[in-house]
N, C-alpha and C. Protein backbone atom coordinates (compact mmCIF):
# COMPACT_ATOMS: atom_id res chain seq x y z
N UNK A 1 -44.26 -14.90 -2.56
CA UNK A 1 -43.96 -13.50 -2.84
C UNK A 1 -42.87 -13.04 -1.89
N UNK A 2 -41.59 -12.55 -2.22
CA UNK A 2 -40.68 -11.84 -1.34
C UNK A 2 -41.10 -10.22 -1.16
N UNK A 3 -40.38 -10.31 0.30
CA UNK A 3 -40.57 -9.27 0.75
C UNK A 3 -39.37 -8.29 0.38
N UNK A 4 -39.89 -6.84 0.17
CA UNK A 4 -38.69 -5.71 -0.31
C UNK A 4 -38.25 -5.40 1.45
N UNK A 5 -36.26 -5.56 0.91
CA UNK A 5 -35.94 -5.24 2.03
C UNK A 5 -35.50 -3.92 2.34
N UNK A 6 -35.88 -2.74 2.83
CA UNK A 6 -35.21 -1.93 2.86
C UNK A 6 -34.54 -1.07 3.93
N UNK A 7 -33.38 -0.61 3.66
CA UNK A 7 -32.15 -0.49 4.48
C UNK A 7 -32.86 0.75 5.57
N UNK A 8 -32.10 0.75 6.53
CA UNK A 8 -32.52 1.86 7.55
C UNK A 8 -32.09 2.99 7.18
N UNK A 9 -33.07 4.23 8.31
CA UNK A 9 -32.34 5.17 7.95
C UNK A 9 -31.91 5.84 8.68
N UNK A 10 -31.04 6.36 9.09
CA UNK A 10 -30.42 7.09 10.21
C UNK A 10 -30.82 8.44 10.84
N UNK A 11 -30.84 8.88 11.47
CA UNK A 11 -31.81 10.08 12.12
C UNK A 11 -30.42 10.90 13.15
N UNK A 12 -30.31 12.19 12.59
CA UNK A 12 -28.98 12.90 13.58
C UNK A 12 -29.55 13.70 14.11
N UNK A 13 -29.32 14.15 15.41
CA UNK A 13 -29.87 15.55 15.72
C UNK A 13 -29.04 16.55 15.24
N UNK A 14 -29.30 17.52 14.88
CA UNK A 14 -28.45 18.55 14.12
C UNK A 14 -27.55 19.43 15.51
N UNK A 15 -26.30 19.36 15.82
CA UNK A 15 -26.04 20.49 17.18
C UNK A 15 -25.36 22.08 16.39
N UNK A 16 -25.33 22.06 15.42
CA UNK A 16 -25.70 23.39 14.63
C UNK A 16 -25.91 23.96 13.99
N UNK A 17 -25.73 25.13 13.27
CA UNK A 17 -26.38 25.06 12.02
C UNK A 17 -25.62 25.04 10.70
N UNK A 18 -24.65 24.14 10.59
CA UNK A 18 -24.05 23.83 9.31
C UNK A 18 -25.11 23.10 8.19
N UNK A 19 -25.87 22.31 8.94
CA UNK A 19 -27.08 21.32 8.00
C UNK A 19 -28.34 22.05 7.63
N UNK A 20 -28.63 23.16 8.83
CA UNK A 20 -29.77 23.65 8.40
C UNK A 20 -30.42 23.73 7.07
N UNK A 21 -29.52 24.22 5.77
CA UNK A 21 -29.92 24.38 4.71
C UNK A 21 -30.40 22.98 3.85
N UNK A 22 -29.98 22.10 4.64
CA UNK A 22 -30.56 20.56 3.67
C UNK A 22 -31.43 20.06 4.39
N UNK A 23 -31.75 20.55 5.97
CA UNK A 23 -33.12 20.43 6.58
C UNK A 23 -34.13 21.52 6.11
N UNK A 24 -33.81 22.69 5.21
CA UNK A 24 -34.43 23.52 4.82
C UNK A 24 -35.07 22.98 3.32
N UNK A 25 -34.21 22.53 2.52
CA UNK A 25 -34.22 21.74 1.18
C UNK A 25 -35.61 20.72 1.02
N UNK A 26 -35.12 19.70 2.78
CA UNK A 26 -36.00 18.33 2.61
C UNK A 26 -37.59 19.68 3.04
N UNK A 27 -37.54 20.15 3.78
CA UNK A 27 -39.29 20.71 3.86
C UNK A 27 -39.65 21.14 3.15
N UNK A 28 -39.05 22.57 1.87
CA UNK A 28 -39.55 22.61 0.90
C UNK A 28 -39.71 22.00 -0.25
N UNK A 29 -38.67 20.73 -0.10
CA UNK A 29 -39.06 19.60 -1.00
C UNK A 29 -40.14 18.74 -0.66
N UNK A 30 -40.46 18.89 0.59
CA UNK A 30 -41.69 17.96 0.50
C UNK A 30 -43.04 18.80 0.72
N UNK A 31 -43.02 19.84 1.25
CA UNK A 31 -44.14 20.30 1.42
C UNK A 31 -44.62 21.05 -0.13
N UNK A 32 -43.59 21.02 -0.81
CA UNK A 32 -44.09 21.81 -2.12
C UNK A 32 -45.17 21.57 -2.66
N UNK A 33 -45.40 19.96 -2.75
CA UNK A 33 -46.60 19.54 -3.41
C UNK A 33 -48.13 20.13 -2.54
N UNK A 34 -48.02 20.81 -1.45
CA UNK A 34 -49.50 21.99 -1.08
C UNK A 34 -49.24 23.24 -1.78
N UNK A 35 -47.97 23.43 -2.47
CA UNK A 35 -48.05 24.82 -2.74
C UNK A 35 -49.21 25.29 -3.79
N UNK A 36 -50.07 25.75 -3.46
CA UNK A 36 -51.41 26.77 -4.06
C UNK A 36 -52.08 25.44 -4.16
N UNK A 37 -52.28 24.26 -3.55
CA UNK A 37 -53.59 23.73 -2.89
C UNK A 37 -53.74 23.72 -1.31
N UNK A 38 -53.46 24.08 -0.83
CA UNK A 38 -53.39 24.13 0.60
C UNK A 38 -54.09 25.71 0.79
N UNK A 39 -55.44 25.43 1.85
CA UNK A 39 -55.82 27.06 2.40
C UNK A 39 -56.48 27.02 3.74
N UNK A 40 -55.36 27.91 4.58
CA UNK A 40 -54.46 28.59 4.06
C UNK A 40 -52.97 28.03 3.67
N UNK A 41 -52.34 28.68 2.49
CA UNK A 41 -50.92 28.20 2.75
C UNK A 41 -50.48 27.42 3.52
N UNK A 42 -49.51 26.50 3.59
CA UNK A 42 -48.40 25.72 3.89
C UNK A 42 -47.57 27.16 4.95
N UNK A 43 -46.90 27.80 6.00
CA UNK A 43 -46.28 27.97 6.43
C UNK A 43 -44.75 27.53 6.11
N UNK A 44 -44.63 26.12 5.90
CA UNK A 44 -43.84 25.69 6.08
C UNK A 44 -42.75 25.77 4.65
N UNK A 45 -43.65 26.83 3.70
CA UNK A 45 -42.56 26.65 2.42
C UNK A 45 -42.50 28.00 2.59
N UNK A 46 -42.62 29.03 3.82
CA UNK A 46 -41.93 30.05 4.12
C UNK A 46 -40.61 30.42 5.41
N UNK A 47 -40.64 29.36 5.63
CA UNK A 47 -39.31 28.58 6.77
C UNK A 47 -38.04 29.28 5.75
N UNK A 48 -36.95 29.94 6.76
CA UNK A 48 -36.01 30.01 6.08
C UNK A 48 -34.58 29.43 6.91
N UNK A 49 -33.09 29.56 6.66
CA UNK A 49 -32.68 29.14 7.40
C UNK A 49 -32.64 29.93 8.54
N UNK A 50 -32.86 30.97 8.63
CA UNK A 50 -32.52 31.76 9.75
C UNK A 50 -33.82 31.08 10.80
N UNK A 51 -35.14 31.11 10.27
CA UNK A 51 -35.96 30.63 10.98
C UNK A 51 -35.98 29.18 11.25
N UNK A 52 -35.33 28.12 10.68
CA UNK A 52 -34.89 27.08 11.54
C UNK A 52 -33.82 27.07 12.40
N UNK A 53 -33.11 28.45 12.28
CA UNK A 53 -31.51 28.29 13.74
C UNK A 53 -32.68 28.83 14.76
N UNK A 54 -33.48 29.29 14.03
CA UNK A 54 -34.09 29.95 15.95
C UNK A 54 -35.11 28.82 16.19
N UNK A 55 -35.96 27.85 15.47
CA UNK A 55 -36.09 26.27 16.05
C UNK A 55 -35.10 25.72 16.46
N UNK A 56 -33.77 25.75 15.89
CA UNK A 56 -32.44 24.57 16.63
C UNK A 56 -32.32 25.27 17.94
N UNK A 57 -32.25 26.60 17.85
CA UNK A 57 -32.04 27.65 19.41
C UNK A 57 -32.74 27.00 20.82
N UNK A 58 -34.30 26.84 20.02
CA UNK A 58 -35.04 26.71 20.58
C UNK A 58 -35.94 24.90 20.98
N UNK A 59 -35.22 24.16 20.29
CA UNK A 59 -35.27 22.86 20.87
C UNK A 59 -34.48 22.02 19.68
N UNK A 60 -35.04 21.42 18.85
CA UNK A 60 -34.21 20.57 18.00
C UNK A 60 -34.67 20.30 16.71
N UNK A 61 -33.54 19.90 15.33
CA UNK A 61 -33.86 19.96 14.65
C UNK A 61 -33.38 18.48 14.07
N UNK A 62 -34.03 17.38 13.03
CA UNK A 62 -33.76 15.81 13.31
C UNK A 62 -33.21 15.83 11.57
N UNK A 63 -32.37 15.25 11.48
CA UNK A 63 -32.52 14.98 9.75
C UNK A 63 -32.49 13.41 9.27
N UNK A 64 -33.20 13.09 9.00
CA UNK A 64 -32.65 11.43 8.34
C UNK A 64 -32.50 11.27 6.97
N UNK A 65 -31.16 10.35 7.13
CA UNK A 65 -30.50 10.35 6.37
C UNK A 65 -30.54 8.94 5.80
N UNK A 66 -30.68 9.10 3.81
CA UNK A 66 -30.75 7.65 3.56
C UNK A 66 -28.91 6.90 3.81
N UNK A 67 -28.89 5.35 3.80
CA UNK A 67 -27.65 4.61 4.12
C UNK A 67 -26.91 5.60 2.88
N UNK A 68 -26.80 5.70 1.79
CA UNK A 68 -25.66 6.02 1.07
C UNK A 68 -25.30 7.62 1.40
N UNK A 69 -26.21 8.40 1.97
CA UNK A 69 -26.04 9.79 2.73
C UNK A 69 -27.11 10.88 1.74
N UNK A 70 -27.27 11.76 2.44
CA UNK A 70 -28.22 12.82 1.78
C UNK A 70 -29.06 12.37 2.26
N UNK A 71 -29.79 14.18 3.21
CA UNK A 71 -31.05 13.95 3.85
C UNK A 71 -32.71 13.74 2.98
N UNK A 72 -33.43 12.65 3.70
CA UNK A 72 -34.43 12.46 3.26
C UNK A 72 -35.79 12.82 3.70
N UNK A 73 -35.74 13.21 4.74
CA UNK A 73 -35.99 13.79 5.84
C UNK A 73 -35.72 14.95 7.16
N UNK A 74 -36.94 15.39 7.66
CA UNK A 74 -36.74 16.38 8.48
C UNK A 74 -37.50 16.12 9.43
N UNK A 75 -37.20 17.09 10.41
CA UNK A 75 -38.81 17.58 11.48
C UNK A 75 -38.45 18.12 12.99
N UNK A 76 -38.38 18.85 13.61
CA UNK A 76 -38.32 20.01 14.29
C UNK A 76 -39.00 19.43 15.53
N UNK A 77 -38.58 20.07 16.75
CA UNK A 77 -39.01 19.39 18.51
C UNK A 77 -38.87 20.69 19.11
N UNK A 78 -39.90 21.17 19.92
CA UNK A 78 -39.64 22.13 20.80
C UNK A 78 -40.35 21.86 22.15
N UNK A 79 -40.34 22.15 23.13
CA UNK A 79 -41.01 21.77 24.90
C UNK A 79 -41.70 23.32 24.41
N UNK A 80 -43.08 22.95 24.88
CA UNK A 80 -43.89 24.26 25.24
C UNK A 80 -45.15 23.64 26.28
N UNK A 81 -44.68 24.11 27.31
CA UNK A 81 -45.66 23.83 28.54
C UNK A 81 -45.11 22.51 28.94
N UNK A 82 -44.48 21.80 28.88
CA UNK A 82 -44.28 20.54 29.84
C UNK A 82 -44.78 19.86 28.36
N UNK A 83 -44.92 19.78 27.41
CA UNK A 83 -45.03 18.62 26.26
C UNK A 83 -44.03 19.30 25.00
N UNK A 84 -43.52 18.49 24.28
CA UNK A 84 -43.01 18.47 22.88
C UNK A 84 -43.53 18.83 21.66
N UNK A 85 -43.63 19.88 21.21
CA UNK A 85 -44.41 20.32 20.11
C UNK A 85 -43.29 19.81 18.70
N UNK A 86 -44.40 18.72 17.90
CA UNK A 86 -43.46 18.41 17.07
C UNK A 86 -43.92 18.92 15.78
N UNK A 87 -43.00 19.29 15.06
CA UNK A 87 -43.64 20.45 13.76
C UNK A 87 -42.28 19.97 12.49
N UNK A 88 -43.26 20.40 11.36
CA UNK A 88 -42.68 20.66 9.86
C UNK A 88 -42.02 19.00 9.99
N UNK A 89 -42.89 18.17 10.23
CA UNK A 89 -42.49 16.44 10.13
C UNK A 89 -42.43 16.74 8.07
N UNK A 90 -41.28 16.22 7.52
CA UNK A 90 -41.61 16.18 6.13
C UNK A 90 -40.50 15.25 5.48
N UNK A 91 -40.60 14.51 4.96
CA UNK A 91 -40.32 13.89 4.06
C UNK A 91 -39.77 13.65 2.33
N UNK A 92 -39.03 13.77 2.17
CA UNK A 92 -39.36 13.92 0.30
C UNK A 92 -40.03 12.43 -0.01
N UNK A 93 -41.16 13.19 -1.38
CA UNK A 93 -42.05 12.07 -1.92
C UNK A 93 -40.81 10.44 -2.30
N UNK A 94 -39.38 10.88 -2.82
CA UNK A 94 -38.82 9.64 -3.02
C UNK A 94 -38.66 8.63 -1.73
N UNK A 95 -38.73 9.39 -0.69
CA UNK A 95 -38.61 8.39 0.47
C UNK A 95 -39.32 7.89 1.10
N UNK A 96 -40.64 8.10 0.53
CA UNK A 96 -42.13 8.30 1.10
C UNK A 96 -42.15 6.83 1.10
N UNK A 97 -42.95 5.95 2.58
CA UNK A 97 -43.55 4.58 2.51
C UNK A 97 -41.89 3.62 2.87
N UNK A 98 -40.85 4.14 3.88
CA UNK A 98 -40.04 3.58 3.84
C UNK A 98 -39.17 4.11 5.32
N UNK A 99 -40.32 4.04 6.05
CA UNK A 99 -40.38 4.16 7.45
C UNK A 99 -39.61 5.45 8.04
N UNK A 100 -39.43 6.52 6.84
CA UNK A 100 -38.50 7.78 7.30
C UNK A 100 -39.20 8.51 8.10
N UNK A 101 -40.50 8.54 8.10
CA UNK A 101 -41.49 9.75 9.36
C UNK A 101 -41.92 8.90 10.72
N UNK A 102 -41.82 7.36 11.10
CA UNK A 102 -41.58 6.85 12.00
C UNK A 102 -40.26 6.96 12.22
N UNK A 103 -39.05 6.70 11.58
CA UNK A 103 -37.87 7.41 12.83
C UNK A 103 -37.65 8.61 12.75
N UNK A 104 -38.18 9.40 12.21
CA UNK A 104 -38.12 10.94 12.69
C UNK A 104 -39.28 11.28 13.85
N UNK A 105 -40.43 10.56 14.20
CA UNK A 105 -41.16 10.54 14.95
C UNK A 105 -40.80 10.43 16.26
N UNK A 106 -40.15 9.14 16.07
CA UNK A 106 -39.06 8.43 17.27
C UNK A 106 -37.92 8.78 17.64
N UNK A 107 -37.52 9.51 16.83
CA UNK A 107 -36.56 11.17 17.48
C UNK A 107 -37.04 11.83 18.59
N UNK A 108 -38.28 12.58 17.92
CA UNK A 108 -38.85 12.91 18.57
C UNK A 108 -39.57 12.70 20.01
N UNK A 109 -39.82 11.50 19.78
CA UNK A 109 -40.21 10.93 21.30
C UNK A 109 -39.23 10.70 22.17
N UNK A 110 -37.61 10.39 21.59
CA UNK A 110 -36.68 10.61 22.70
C UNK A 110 -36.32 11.73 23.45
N UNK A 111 -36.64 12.50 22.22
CA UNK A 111 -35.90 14.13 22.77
C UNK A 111 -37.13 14.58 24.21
N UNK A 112 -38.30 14.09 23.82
CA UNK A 112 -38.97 14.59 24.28
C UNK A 112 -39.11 13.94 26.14
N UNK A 113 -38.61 12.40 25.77
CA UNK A 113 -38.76 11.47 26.85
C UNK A 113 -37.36 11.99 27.78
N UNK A 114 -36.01 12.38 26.95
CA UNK A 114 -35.34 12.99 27.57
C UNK A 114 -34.99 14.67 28.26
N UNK A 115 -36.13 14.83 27.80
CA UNK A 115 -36.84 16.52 28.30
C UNK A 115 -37.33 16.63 29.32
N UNK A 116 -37.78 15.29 29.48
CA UNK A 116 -38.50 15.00 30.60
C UNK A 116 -40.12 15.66 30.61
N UNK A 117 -40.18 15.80 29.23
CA UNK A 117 -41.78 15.75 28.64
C UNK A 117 -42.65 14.44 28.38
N UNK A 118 -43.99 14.25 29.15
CA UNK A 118 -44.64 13.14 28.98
C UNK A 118 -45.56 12.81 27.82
N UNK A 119 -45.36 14.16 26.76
CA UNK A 119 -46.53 13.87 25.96
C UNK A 119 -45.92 14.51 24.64
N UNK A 120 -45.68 14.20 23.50
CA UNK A 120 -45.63 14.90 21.84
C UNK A 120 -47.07 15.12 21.75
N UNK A 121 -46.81 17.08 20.97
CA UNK A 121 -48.52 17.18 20.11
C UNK A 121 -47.68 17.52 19.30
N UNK A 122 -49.06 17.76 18.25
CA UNK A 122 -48.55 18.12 16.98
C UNK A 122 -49.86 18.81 16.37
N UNK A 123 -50.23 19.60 15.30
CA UNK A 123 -51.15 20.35 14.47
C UNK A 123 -51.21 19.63 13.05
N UNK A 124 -52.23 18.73 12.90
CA UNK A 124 -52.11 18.27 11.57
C UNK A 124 -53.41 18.89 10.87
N UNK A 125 -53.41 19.73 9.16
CA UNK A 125 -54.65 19.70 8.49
C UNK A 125 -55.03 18.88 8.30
N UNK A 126 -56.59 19.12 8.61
CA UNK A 126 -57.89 18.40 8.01
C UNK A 126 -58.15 17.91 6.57
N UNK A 127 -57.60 18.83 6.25
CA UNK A 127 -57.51 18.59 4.39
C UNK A 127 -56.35 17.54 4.05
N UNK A 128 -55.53 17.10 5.06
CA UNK A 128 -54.53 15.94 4.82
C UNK A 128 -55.15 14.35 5.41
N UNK A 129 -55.87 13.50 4.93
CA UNK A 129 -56.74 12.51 6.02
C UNK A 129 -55.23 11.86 6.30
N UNK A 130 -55.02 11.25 4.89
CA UNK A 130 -53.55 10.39 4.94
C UNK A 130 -52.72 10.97 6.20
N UNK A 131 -52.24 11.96 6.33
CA UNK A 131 -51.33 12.60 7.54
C UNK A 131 -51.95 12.51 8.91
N UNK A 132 -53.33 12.80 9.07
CA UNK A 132 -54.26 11.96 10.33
C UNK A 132 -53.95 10.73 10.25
N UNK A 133 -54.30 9.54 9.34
CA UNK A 133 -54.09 8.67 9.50
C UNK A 133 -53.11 8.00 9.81
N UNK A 134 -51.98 8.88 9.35
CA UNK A 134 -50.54 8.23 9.84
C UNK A 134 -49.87 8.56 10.88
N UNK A 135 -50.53 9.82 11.43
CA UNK A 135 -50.14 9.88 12.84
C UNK A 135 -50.90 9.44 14.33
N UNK A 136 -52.00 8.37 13.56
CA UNK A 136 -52.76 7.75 14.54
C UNK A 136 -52.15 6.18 14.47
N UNK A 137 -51.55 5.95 13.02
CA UNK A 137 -50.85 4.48 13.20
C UNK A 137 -49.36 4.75 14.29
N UNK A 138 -49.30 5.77 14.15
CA UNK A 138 -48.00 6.19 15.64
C UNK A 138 -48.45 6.33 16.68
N UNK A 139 -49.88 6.24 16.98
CA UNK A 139 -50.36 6.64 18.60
C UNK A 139 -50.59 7.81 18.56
N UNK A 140 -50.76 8.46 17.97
CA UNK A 140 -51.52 9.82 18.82
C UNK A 140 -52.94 9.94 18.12
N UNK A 141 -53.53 10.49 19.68
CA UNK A 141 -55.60 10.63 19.28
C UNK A 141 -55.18 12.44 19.17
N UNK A 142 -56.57 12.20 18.37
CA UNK A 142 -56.94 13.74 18.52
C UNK A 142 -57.30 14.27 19.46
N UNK A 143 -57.14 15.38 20.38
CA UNK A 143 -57.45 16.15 21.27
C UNK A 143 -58.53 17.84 20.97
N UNK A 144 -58.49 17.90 19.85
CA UNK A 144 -59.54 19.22 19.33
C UNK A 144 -58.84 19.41 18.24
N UNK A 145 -60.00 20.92 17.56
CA UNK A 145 -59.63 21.35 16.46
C UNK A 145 -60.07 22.54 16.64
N UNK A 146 -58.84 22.93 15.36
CA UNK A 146 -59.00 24.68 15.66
C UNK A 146 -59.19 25.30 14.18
N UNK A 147 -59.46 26.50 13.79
CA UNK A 147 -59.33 27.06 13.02
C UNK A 147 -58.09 28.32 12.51
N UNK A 148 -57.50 28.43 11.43
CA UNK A 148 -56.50 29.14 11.49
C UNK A 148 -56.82 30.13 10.95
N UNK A 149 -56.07 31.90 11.41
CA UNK A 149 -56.92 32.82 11.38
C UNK A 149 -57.53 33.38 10.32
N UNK A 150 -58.31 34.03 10.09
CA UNK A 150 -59.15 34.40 9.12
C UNK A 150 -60.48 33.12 8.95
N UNK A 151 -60.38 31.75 9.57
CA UNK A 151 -61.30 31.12 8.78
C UNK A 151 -62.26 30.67 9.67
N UNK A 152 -63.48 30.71 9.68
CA UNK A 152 -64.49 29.88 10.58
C UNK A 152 -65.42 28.48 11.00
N UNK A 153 -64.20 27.78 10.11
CA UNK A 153 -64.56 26.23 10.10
C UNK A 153 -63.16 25.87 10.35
N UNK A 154 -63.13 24.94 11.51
CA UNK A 154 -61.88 24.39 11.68
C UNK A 154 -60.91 23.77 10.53
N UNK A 155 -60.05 23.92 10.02
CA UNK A 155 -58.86 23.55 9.56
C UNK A 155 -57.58 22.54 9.97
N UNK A 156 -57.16 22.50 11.03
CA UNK A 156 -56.60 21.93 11.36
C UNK A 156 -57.03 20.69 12.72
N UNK A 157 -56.34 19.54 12.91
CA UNK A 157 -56.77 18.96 14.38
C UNK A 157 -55.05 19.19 15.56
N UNK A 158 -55.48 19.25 16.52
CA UNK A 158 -54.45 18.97 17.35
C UNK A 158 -54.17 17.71 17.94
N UNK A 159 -53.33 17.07 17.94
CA UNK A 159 -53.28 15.42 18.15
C UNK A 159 -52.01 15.25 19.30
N UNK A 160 -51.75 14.48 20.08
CA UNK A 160 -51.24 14.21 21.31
C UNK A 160 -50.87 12.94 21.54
N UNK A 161 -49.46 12.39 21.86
CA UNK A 161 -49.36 11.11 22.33
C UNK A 161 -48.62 11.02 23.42
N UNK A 162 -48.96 10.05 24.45
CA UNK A 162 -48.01 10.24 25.56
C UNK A 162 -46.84 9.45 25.70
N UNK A 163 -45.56 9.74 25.96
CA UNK A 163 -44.29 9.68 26.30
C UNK A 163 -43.92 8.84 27.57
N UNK A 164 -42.93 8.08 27.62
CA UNK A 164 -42.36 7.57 28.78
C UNK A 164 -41.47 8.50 28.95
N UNK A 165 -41.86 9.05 30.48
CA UNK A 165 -40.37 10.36 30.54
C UNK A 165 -39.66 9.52 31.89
């Protein structure tokens, strides 16, 4: 049986906001599929560009890109407290299973290793196992869970991996 080979994908940090809108594109292209199953809401298919220049403002924004060009990928880095808060990791379903959220991950862990932050968290739902699961095949454990407001059964977990800084 041969193995499928497939090409890399390139990962830019964005330094302004000319791209924003196709890092805006890939999250509501991928997060769409929670839209009205997800509760509460997705946040993240209310991101606009203005609210990703004040994420780029505020730490970084990653896009990967497949070899022939056009982003396939996204996902957002900010330092809060001495660790890397990594948020709106997303993908479009065509790129899905083709290692695009491990190097956007691994963005992330540079920015963060060059921040001189020792640790990426991140907030993943409970209602996503697959998205737990795939951010434990990257190394990070869970550290607690919280509930988001209005609800009294946890919803989400908070998950943590540590960094070579």
């Amino acid at each position: 049986m041969s193995e499928t080979v497939r090409p890399p994908v390139r990962v830019v940090r964005l330094d302004g906001p000319a791209r924003l809108p196709e890092a805006l594109a890939v999250i509501h292209g991928a997060f769409g599929e929670y839209r009205d199953t997800l509760e509460p809401p997705s946040a993240a298919l209310s991101e606009t560009v203005a609210s990703l220049g004040r994420r780029l403002a505020a730490g970084a924004v990653f896009l990967a890109e497949n070899p022939v060009g056009g982003a396939v990928g996204a996902v957002c880095a900010e330092t809060r407290h001495g660790t890397v808060y990594l948020d709106r990791l997303a993908v479009l379903p065509a790129a899905r299973g083709r290692g695009v959220a491990a190097a956007l991950v691994a963005a992330v862990e540079g920015f963060a290793a060059g921040a001189g932050a020792g640790s990426v968290s991140l907030g993943v739902r409970l209602a996503l196992p697959g998205n737990i699961r795939m951010f434990e095949r990257f190394g990070f454990a869970e550290t607690g869970r919280k509930a988001h407001p209005g609800f009294t059964e946890p919803t989400s977990a908070d998950m943590l991996k540590r960094v070579a800084d």
